[in-house]
N, C-alpha and C. Protein backbone atom coordinates (compact mmCIF):
# COMPACT_ATOMS: atom_id res chain seq x y z
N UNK A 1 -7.82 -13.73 -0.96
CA UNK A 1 -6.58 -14.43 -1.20
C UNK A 1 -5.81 -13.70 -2.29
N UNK A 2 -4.53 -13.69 -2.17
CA UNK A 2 -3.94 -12.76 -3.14
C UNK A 2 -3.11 -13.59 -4.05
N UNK A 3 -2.52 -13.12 -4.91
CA UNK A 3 -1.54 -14.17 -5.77
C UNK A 3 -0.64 -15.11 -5.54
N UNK A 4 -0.25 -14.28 -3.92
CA UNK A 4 0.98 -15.97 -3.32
C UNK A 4 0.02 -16.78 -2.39
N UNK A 5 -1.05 -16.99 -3.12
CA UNK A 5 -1.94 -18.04 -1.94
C UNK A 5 -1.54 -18.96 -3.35
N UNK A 6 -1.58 -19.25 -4.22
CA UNK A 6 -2.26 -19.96 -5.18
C UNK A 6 -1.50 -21.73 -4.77
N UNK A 7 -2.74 -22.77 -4.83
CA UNK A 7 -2.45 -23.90 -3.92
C UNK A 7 -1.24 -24.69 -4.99
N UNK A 8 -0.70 -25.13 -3.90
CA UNK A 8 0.54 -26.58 -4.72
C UNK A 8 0.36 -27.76 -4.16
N UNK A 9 -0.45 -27.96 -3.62
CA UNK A 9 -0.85 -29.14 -3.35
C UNK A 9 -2.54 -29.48 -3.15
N UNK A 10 -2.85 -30.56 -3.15
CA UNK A 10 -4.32 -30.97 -2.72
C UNK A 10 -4.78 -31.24 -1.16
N UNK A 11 -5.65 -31.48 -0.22
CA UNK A 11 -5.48 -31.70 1.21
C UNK A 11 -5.32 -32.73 1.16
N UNK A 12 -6.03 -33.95 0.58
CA UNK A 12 -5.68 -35.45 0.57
C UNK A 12 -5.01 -36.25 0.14
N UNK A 13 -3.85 -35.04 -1.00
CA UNK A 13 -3.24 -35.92 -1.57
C UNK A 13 -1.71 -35.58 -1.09
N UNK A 14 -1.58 -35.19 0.06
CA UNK A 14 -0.37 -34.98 0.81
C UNK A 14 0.15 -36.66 1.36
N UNK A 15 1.72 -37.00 1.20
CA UNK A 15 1.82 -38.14 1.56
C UNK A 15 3.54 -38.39 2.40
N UNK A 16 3.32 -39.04 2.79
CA UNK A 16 4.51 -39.08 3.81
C UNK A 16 5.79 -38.75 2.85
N UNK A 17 5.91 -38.61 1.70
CA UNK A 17 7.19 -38.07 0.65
C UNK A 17 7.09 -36.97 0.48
N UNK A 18 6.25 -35.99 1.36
CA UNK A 18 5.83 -34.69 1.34
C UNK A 18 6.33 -34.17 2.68
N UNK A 19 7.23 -34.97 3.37
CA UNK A 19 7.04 -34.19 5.08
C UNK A 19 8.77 -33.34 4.07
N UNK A 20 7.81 -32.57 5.52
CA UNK A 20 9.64 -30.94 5.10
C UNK A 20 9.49 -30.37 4.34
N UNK A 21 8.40 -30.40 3.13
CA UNK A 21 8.33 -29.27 2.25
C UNK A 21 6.95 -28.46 2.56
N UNK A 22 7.30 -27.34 1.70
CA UNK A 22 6.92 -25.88 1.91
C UNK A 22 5.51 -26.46 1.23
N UNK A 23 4.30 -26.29 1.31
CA UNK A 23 3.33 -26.17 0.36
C UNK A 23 1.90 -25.42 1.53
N UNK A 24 0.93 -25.32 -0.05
CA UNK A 24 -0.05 -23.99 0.46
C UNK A 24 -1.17 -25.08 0.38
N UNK A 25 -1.66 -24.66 0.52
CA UNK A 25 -3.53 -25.69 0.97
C UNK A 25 -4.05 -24.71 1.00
N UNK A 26 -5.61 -24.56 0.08
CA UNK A 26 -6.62 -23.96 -0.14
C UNK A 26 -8.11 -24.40 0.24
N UNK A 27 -8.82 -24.71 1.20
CA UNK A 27 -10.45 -25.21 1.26
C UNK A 27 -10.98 -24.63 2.13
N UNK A 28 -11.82 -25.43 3.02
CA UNK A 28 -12.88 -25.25 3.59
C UNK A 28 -11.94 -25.51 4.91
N UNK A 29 -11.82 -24.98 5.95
CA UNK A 29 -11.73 -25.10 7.58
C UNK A 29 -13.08 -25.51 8.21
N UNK A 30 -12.55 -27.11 8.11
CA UNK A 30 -14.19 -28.00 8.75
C UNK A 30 -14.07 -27.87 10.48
N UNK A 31 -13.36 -27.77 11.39
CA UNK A 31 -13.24 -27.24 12.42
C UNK A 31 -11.81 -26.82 12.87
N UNK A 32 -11.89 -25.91 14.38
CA UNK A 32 -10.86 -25.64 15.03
C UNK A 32 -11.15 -25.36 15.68
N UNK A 33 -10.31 -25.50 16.54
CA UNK A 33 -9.36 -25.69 18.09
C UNK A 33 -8.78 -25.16 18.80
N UNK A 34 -8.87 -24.75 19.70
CA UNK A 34 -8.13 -23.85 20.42
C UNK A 34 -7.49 -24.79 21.75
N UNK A 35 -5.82 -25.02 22.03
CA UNK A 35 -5.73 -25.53 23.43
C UNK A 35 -4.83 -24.96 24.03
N UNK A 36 -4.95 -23.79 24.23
CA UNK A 36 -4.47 -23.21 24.49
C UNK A 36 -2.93 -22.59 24.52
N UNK A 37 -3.09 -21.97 23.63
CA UNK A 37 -1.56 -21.43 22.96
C UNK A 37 -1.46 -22.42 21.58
N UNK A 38 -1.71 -23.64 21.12
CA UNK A 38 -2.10 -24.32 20.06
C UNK A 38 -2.75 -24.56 19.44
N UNK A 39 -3.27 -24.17 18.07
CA UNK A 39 -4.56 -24.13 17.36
C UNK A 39 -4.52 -25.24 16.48
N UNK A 40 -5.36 -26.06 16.72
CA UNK A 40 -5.65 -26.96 15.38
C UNK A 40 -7.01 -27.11 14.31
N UNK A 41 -6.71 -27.34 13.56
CA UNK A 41 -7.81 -26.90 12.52
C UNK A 41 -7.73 -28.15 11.20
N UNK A 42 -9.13 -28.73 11.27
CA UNK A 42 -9.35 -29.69 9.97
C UNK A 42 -9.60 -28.72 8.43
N UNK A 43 -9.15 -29.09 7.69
CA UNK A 43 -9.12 -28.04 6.77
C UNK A 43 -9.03 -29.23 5.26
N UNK A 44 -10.30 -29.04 4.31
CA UNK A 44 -11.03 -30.22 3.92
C UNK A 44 -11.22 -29.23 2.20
N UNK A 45 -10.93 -30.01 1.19
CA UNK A 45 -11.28 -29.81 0.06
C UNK A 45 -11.63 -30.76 -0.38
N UNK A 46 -11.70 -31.03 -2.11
CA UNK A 46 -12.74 -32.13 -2.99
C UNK A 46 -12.02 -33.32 -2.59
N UNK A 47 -10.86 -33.25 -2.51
CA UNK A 47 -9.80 -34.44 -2.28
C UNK A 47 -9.62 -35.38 -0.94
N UNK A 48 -9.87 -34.56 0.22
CA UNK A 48 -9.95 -35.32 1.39
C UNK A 48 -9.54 -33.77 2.17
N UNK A 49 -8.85 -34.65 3.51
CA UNK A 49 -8.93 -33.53 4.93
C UNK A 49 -7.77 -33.75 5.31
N UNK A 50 -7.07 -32.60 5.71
CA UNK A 50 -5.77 -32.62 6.40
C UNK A 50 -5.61 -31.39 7.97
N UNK A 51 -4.76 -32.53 8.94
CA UNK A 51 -4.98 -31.57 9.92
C UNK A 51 -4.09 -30.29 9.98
N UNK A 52 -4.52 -29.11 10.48
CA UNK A 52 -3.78 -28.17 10.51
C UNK A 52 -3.45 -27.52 11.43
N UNK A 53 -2.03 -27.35 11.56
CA UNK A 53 -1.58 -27.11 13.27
C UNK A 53 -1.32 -25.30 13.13
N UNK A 54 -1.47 -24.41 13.82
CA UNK A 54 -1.29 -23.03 14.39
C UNK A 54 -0.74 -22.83 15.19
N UNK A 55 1.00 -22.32 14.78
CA UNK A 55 1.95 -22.20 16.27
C UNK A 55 1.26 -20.89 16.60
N UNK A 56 0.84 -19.64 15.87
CA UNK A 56 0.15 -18.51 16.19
C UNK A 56 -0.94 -18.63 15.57
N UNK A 57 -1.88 -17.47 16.46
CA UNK A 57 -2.84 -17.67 15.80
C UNK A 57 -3.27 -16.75 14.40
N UNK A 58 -4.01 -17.36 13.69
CA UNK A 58 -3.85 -16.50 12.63
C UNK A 58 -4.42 -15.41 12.49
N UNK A 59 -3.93 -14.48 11.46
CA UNK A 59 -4.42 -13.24 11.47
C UNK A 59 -5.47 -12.47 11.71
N UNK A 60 -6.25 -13.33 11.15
CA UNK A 60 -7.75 -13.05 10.84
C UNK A 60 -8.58 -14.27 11.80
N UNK A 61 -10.00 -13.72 12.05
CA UNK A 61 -10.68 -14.85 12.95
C UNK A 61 -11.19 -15.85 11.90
N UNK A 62 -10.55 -17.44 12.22
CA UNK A 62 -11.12 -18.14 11.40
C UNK A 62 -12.16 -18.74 12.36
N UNK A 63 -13.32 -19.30 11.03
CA UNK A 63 -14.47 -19.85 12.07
C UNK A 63 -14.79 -21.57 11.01
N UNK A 64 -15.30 -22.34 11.27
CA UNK A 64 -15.97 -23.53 10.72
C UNK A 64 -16.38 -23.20 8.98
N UNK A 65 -16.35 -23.39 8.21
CA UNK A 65 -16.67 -23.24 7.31
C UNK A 65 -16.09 -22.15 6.25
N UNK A 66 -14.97 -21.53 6.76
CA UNK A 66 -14.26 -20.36 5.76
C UNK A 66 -13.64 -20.72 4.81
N UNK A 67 -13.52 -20.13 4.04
CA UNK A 67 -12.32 -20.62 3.00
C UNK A 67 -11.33 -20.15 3.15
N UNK A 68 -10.35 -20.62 3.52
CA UNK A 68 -8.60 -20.18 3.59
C UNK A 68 -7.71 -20.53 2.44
N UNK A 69 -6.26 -20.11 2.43
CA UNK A 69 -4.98 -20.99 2.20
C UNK A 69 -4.33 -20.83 3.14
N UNK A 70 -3.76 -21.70 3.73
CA UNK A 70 -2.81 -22.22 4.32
C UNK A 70 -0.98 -22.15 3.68
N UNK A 71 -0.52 -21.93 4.43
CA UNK A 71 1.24 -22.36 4.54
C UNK A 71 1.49 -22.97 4.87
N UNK A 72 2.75 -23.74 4.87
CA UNK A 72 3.40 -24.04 5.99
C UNK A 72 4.16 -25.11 5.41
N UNK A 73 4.74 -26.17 6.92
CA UNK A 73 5.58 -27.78 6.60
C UNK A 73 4.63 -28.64 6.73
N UNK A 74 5.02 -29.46 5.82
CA UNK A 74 4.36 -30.58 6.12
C UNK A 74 5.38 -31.17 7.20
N UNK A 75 4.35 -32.41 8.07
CA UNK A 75 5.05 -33.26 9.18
C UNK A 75 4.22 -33.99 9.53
N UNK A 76 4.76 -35.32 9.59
CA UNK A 76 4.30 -36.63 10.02
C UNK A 76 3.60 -36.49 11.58
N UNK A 77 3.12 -36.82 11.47
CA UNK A 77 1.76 -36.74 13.36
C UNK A 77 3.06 -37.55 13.70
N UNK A 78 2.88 -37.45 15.32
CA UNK A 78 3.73 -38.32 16.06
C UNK A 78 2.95 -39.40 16.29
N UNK A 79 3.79 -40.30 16.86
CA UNK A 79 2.93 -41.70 16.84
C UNK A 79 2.36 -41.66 18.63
């Protein structure tokens, strides 16, 4: 991870006053998903678990248990 990983947020402590902004997430990738052309991925630190969506896939092969950071928007699941 290089210097623009460094996290601004926690995984569990993301909250619906958070959708639309930019933030990074740092933990553990507890699983993922592949459905083809859409990747989803649970991605879990001390704080709790947040799901993580992949319009591409990412760079590198992630597997169960890696440590990443993450980008991206936050956004409310659809109902």
């Amino acid at each position: 991870m290089g210097p623009d990983s460094k996290r601004t947020h926690h995984c569990g402590l993301l909250r619906v006053e958070h959708a639309g902004a930019q933030v990074t997430l740092n933990g553990w990738m507890e699983t993922i998903r592949d459905h083809g052309g859409v990747m989803f991925g649970s991605l879990r630190d001390r704080s709790g678990i947040v799901q993580v969506v992949f319009k591409e896939p990412p760079r590198e092969h992630v597997r169960p248990e890696y440590v990443v950071a993450v980008r991206g928007e936050v956004r409310l699941r659809p109902e």
